[in-house]
N, C-alpha and C. Protein backbone atom coordinates (compact mmCIF):
# COMPACT_ATOMS: atom_id res chain seq x y z
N UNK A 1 129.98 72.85 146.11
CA UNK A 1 128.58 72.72 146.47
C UNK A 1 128.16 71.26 146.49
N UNK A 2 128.82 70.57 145.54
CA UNK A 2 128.19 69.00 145.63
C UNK A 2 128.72 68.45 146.85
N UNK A 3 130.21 68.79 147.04
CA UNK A 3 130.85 67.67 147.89
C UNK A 3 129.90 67.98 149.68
N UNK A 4 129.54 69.61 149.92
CA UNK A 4 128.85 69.93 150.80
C UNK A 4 127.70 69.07 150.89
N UNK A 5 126.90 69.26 149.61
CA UNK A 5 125.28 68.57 149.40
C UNK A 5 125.43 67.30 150.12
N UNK A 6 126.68 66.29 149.71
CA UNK A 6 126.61 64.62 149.59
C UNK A 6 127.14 64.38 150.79
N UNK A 7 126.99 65.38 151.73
CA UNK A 7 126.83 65.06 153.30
C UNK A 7 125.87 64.49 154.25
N UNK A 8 124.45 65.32 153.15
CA UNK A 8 122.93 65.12 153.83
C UNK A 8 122.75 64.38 154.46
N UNK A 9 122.31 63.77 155.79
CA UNK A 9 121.87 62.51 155.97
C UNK A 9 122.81 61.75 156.54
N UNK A 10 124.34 61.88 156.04
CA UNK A 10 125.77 61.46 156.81
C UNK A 10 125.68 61.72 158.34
N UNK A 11 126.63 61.25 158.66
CA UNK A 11 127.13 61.86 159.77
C UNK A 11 128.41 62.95 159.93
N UNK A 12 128.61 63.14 158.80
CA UNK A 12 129.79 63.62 158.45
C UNK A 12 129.19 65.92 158.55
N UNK A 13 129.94 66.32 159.03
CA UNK A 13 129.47 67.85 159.03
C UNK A 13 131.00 68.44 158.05
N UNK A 14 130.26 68.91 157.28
CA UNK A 14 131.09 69.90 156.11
C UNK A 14 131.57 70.89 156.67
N UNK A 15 132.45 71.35 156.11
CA UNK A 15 133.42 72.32 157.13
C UNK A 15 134.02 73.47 155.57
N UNK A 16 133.73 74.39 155.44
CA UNK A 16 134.33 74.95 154.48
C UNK A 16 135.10 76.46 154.63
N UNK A 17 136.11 76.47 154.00
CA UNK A 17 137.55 77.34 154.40
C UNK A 17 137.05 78.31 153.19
N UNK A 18 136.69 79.61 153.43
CA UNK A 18 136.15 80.48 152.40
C UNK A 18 137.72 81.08 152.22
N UNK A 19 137.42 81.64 150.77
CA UNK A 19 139.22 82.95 150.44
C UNK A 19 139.31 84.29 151.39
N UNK A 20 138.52 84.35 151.80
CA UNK A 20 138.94 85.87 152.55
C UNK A 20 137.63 86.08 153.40
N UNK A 21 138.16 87.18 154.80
CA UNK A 21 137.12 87.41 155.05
C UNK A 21 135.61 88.84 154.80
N UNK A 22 134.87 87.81 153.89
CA UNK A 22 133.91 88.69 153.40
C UNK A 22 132.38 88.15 153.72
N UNK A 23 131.35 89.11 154.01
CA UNK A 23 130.34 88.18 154.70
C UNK A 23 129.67 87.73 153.29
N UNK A 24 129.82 88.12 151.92
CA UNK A 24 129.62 87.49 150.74
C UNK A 24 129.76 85.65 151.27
N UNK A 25 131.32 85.72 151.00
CA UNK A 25 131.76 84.54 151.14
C UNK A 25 131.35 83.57 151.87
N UNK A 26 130.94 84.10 153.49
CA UNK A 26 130.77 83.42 154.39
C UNK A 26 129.48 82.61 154.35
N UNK A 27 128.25 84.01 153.82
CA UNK A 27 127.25 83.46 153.90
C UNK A 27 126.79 82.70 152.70
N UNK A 28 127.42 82.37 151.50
CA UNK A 28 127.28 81.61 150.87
C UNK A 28 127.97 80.05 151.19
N UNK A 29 128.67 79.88 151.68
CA UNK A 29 129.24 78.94 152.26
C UNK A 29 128.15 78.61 153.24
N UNK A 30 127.48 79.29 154.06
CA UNK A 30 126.59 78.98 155.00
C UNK A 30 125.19 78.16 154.18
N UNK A 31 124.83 78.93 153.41
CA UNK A 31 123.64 78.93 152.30
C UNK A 31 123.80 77.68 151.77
N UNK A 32 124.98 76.93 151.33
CA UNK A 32 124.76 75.53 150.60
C UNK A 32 125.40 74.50 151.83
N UNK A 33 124.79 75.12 153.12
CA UNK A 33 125.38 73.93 154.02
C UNK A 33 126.00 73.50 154.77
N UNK A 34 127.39 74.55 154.78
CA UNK A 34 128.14 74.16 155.45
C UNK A 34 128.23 74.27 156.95
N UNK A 35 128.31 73.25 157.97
CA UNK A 35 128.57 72.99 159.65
C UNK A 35 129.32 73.77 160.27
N UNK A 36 130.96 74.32 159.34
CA UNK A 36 131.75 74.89 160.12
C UNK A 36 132.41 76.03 159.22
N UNK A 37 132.82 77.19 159.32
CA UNK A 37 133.39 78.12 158.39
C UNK A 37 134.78 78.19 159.10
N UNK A 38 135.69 78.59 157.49
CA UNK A 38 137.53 78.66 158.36
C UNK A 38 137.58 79.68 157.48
N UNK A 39 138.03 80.99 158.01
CA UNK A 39 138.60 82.10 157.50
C UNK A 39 139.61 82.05 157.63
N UNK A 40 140.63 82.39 156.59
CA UNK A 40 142.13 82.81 156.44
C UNK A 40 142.85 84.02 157.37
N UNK A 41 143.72 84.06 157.66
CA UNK A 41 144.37 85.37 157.97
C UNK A 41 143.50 86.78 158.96
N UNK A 42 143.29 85.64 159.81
CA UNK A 42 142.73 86.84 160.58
C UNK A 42 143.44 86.87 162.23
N UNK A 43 143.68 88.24 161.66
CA UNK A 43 145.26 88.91 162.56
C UNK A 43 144.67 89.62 163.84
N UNK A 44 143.59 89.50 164.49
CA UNK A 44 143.04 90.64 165.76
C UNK A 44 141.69 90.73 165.65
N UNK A 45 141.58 90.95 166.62
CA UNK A 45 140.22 90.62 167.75
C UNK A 45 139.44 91.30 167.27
N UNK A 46 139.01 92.47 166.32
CA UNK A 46 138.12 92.68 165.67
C UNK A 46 137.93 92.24 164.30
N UNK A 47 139.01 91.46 163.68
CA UNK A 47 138.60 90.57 162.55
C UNK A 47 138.23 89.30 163.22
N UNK A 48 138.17 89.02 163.81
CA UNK A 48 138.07 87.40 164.77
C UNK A 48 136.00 88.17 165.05
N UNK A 49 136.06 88.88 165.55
CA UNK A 49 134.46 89.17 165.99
C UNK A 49 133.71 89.71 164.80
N UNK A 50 134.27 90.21 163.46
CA UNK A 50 133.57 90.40 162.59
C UNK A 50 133.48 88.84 161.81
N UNK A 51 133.70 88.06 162.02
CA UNK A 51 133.74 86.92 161.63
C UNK A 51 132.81 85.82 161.91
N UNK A 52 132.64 85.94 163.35
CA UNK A 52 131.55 85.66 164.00
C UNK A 52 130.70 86.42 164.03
N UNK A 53 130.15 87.79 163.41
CA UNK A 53 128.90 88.26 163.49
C UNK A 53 128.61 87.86 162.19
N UNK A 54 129.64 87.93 161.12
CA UNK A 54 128.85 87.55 160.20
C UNK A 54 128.16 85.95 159.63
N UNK A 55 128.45 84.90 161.07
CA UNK A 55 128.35 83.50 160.60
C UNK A 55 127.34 83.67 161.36
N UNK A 56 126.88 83.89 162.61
CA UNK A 56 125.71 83.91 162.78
C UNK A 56 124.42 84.65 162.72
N UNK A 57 122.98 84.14 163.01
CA UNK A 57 121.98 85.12 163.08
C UNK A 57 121.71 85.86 163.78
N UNK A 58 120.55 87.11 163.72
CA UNK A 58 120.70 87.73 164.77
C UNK A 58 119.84 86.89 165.89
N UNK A 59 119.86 87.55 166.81
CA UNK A 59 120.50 88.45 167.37
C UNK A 59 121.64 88.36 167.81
N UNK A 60 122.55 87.33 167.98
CA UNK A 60 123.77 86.64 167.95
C UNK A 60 125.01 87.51 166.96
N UNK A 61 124.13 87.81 165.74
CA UNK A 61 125.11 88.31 164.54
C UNK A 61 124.46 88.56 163.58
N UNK A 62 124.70 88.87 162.43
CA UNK A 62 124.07 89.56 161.12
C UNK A 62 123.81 88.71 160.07
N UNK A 63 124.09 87.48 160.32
CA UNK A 63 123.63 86.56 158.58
C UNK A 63 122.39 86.76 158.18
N UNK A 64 122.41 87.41 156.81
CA UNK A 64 120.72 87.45 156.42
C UNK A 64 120.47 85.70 156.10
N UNK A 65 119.40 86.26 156.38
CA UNK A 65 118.48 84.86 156.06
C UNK A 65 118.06 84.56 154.71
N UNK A 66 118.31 83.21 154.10
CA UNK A 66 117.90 82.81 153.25
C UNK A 66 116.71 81.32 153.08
N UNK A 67 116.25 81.46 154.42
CA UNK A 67 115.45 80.32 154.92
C UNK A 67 116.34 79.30 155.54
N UNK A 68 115.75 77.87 156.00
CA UNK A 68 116.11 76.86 156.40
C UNK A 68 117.62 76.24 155.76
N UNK A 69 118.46 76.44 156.11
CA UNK A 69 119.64 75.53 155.50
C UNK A 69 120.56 74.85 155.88
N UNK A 70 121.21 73.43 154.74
CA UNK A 70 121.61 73.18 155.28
C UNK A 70 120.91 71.37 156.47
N UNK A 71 121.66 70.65 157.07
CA UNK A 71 120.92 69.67 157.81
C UNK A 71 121.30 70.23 158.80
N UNK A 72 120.22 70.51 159.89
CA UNK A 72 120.52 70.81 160.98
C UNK A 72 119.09 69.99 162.08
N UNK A 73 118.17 69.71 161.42
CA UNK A 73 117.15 69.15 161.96
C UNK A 73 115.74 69.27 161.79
N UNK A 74 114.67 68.82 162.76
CA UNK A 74 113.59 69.33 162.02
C UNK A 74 113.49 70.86 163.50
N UNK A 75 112.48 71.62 162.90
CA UNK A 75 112.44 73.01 163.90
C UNK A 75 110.89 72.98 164.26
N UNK A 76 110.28 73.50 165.48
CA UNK A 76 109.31 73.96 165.53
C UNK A 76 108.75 75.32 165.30
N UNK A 77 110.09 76.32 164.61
CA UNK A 77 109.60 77.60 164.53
C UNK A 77 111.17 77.55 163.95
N UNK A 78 111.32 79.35 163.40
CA UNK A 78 112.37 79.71 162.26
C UNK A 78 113.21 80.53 164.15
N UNK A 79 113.24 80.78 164.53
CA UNK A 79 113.75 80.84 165.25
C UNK A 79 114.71 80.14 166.51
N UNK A 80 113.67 79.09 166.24
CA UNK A 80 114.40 77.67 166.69
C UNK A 80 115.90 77.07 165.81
N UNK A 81 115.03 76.86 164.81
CA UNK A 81 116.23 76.77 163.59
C UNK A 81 117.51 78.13 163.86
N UNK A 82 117.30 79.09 163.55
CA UNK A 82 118.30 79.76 164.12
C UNK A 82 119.44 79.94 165.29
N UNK A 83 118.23 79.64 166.42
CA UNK A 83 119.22 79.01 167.76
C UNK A 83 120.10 78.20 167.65
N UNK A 84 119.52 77.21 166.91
CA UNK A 84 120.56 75.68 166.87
C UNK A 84 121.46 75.90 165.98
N UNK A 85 121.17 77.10 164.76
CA UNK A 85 122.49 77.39 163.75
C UNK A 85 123.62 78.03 164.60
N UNK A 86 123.38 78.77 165.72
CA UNK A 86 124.09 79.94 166.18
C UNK A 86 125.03 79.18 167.54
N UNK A 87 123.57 78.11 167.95
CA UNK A 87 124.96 76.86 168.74
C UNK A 87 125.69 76.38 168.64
N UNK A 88 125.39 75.96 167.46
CA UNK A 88 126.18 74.50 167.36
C UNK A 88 127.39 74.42 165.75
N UNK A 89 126.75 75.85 164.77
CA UNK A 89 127.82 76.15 163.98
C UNK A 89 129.51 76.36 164.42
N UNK A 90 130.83 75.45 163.32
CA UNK A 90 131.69 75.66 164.26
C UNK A 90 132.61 76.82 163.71
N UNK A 91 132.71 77.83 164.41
CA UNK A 91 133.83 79.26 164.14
C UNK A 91 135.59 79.22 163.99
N UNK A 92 136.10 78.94 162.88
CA UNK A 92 137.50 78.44 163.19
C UNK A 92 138.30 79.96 162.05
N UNK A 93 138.75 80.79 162.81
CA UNK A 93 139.63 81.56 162.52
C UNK A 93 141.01 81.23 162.33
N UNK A 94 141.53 81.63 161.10
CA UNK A 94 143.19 80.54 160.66
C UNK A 94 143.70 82.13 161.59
N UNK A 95 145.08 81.45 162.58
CA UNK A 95 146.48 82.11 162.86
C UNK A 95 147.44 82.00 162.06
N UNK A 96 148.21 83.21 161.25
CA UNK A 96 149.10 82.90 160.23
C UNK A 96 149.75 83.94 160.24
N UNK A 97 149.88 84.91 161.07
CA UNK A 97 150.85 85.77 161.08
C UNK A 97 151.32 86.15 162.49
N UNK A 98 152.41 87.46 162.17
CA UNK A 98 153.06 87.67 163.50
C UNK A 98 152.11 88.51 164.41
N UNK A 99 151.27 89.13 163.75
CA UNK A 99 150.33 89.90 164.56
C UNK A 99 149.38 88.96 165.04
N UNK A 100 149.05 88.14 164.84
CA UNK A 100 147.72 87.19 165.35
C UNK A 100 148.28 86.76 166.54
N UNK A 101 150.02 86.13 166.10
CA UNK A 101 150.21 85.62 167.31
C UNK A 101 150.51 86.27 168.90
N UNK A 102 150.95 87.92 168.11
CA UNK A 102 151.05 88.68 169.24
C UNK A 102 150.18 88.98 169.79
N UNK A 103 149.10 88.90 169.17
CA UNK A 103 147.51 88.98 169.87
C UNK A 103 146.32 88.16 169.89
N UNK A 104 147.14 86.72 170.41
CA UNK A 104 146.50 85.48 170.39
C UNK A 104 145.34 85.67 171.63
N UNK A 105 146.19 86.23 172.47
CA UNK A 105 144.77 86.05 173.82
C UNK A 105 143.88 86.85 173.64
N UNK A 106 143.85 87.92 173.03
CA UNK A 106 142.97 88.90 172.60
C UNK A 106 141.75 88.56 171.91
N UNK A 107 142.16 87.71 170.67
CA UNK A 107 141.52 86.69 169.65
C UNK A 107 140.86 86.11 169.95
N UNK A 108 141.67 85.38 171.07
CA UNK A 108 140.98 84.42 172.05
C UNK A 108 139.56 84.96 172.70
N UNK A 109 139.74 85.99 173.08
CA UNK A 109 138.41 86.46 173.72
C UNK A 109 136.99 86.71 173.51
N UNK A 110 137.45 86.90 172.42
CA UNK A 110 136.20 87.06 171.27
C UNK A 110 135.13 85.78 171.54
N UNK A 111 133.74 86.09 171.74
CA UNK A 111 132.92 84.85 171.93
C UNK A 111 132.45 84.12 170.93
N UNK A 112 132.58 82.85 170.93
CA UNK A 112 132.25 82.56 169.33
C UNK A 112 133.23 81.40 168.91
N UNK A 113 134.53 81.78 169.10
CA UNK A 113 135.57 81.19 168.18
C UNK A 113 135.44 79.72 169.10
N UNK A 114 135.25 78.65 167.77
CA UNK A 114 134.95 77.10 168.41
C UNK A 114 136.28 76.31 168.29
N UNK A 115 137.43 76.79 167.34
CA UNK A 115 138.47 76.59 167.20
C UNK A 115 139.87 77.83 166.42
N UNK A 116 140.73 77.34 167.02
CA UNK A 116 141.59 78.49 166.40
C UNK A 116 142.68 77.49 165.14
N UNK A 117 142.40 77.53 164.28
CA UNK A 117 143.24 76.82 163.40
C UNK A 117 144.56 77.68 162.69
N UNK A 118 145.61 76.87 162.82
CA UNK A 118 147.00 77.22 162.42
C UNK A 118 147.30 76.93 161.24
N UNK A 119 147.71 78.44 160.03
CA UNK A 119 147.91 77.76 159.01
C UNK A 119 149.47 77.33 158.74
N UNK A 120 150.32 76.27 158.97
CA UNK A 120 151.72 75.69 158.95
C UNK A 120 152.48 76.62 158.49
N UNK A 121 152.46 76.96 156.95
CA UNK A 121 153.24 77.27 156.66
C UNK A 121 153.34 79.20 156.41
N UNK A 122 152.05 79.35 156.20
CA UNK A 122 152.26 80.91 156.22
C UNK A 122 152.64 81.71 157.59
N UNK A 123 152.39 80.63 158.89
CA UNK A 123 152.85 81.12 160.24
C UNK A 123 154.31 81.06 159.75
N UNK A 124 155.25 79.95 159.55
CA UNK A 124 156.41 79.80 159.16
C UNK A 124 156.91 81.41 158.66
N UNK A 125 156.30 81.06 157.40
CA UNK A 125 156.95 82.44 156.56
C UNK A 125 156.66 83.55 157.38
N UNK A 126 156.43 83.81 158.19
CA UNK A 126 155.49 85.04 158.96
C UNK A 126 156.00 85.32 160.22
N UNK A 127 157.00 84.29 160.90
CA UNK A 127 157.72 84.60 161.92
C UNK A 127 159.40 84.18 161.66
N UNK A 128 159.38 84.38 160.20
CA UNK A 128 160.98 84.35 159.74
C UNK A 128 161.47 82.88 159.88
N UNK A 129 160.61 81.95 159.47
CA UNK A 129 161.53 80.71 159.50
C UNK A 129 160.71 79.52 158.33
N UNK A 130 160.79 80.39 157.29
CA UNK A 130 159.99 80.09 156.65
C UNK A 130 159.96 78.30 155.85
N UNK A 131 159.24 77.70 156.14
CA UNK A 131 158.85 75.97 155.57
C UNK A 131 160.27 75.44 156.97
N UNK A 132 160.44 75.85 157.79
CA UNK A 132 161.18 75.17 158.63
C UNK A 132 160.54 74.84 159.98
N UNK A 133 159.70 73.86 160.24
CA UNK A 133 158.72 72.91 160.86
C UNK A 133 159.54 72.63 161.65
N UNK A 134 160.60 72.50 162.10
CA UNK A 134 161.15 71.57 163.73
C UNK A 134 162.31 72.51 163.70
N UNK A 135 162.16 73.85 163.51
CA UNK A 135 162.56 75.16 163.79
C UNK A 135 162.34 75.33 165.62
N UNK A 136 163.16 75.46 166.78
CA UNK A 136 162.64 75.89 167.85
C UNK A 136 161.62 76.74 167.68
N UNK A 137 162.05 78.46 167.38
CA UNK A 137 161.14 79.24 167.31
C UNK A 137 159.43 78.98 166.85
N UNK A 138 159.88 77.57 165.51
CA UNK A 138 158.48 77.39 165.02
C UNK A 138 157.58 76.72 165.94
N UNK A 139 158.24 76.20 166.92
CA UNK A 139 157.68 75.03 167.97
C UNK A 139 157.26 75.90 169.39
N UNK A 140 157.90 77.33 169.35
CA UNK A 140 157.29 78.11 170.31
C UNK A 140 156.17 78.67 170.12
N UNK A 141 156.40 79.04 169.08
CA UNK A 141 155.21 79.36 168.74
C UNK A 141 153.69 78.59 168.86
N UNK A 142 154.08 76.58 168.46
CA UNK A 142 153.04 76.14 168.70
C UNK A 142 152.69 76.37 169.93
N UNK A 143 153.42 75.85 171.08
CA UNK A 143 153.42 76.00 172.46
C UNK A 143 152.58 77.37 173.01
N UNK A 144 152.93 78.41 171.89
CA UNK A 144 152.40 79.46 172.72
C UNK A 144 150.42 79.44 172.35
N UNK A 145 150.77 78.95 170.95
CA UNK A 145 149.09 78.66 170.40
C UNK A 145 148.54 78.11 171.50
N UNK A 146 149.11 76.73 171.59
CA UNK A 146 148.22 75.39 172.40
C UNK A 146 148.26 75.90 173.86
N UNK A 147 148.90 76.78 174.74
CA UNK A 147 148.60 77.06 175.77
C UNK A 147 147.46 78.03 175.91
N UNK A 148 147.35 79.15 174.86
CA UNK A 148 146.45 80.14 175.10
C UNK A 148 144.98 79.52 174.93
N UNK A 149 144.91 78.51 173.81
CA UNK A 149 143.94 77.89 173.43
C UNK A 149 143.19 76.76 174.79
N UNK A 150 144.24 76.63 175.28
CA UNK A 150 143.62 75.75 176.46
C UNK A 150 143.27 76.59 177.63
N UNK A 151 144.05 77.93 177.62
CA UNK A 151 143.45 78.91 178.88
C UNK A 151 142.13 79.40 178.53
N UNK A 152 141.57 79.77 176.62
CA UNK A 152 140.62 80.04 176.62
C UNK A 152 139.41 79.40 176.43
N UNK A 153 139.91 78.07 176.08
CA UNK A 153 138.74 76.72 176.53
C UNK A 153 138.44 76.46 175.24
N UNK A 154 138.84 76.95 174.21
CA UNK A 154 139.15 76.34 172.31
C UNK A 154 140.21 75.99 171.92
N UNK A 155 139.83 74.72 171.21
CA UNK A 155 140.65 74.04 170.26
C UNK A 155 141.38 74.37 169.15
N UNK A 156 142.99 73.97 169.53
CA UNK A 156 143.73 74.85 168.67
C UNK A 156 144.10 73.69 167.65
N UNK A 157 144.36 74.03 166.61
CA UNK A 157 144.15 72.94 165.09
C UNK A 157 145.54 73.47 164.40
N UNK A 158 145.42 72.58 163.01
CA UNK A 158 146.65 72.78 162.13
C UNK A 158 145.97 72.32 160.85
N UNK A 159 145.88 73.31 160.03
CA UNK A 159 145.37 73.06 158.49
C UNK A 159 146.09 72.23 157.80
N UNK A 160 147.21 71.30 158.27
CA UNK A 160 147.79 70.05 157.88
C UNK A 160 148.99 69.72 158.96
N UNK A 161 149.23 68.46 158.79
CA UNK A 161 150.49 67.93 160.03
C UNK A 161 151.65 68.60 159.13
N UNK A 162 152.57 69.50 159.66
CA UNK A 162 153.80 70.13 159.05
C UNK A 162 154.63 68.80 158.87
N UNK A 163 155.58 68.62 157.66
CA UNK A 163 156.75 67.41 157.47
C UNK A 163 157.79 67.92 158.65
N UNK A 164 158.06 66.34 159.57
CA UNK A 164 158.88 66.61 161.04
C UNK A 164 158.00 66.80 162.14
N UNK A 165 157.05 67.08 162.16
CA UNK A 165 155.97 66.85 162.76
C UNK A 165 155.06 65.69 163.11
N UNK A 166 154.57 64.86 163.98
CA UNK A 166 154.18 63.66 164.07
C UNK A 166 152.29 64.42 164.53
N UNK A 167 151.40 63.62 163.68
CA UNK A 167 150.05 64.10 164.95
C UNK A 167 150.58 63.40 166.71
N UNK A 168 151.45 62.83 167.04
CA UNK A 168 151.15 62.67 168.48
C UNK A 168 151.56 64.02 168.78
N UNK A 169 153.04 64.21 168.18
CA UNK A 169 153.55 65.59 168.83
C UNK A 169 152.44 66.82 169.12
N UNK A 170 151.91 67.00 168.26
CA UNK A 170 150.91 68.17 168.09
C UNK A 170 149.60 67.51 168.99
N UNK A 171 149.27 66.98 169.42
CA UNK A 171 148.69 66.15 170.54
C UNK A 171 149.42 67.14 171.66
N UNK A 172 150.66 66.44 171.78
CA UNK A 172 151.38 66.95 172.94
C UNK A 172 151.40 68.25 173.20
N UNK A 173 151.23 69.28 172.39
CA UNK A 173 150.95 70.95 172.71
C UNK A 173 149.42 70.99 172.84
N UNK A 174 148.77 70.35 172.69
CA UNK A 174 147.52 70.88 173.13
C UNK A 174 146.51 70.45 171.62
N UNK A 175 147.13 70.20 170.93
CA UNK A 175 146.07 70.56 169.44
C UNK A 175 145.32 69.30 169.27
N UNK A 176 144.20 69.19 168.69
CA UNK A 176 143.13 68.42 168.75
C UNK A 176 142.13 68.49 167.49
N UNK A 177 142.56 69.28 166.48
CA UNK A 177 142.13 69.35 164.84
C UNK A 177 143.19 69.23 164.35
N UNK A 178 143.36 68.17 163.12
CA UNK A 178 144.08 68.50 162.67
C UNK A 178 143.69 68.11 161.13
N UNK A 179 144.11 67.83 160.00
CA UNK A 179 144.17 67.07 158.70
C UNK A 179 144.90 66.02 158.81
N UNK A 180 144.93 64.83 159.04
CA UNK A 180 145.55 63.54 159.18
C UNK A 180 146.12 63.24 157.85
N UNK A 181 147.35 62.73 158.05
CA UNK A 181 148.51 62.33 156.70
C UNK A 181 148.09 61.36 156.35
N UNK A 182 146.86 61.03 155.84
CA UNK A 182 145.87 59.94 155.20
C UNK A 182 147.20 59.20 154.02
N UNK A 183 147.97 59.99 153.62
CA UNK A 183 148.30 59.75 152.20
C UNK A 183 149.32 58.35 152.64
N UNK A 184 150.37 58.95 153.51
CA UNK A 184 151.05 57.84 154.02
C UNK A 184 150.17 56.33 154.78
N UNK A 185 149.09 57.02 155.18
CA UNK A 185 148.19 55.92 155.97
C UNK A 185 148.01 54.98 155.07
N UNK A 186 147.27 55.68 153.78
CA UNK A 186 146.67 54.85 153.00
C UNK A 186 147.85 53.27 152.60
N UNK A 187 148.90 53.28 152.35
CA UNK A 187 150.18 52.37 152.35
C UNK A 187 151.14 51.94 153.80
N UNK A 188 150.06 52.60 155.18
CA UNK A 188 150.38 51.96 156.07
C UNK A 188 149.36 51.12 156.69
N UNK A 189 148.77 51.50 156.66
CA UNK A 189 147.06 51.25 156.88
C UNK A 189 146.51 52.44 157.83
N UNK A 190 145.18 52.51 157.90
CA UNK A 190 144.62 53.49 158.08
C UNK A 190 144.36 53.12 160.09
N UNK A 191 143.97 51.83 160.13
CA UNK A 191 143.69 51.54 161.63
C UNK A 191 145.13 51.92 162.41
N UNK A 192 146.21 51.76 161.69
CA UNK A 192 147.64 51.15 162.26
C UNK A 192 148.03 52.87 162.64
N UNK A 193 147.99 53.97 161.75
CA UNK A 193 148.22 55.22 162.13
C UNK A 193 147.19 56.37 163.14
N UNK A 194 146.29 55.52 163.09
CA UNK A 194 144.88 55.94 164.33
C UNK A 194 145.57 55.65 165.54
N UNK A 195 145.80 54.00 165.60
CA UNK A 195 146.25 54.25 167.03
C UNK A 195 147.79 54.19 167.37
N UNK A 196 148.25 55.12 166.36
CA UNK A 196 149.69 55.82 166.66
C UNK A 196 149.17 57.31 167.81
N UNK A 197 147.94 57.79 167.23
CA UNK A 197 148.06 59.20 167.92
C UNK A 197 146.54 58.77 168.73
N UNK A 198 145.64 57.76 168.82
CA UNK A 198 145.00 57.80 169.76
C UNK A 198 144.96 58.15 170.80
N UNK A 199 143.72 59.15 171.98
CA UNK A 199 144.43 58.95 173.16
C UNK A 199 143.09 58.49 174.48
């Protein structure tokens, strides 16, 4: 809740990855603030749309209301405020199994989803090649993410750069979220690994 709060006023939009999908979860995550919600493990097109009804208001979706929250601006009416929650909030459903991926375009369809984020390693374990990152199969799989994601006009992500993995590479399939390997940056420098994957 603090690290959400000490956004206010930033430019920075909080993004928070709830444990499961429950509209408990979601809408408390919503309630202290947060810009973007990431649900775990959601395997098909009706967990992908219950996901999005429950992040937004109605008539869009079902979040009860707990008043104004959150920075989003000033409103001329509570309805206004709502519109702009239901625009501009971002929807990122994690892919992490074999069923999601078999029913990626499906997922895809669902209106709503602002990004499709990949979780590395439980996809791994989940299509039998488990923590093995420059696995062919594991790399078809990206391929198959980053193409569907670009046929359905959302951004396909990675809840961290897999080890063997470069951010340009993942550039190169299509992906455009990612968690940046800050850690190595920090002892390379931070400008010097920006414009490794700039584009």
């Amino acid at each position: 809740m603090r690290a959400v709060g000490g956004t206010r006023g930033t430019d920075a939009s909080p993004i928070v990855r709830v444990g499961d999908l429950r509209p408990d979860q979601i809408c408390y995550a919503l309630d202290i603030g947060a810009k973007g919600i990431v649900v775990p493990m959601v395997n098909n097109p009706d967990e992908a749309a219950q996901m999005v009804n429950w992040c937004r208001y109605p008539f869009a979706g079902a979040r009860s209301s707990a008043g104004m929250r959150g920075d989003w601006g000033e409103f001329s009416s509570y309805r206004e405020y709502m519109d702009a929650v239901n625009e501009q909030l971002l929807i990122i459903p994690m892919i992490e199994t074999q069923e999601a991926l078999d029913g990626i375009e499906d997922i895809l369809r669902v209106d709503g989803i602002d990004v499709l984020l990949v979780g590395p390693s439980d996809l791994s374990i989940n299509i039998d090649v488990p923590l093995d990152y420059t696995n062919a199969k594991y790399h078809a799989a990206l391929d198959r993410i980053g193409a569907a994601c670009q046929a359905a006009g959302v951004a396909p992500g990675m809840f961290f750069v897999p080890p063997g993995i470069s951010p340009a590479e993942l550039m190169e399939k299509g992906f455009r979220f990612f968690t940046l390997p800050w850690a190595g940056w920090a002892t390379e420098g931070i400008q010097a690994g920006l414009a490794a994957v700039r584009r």
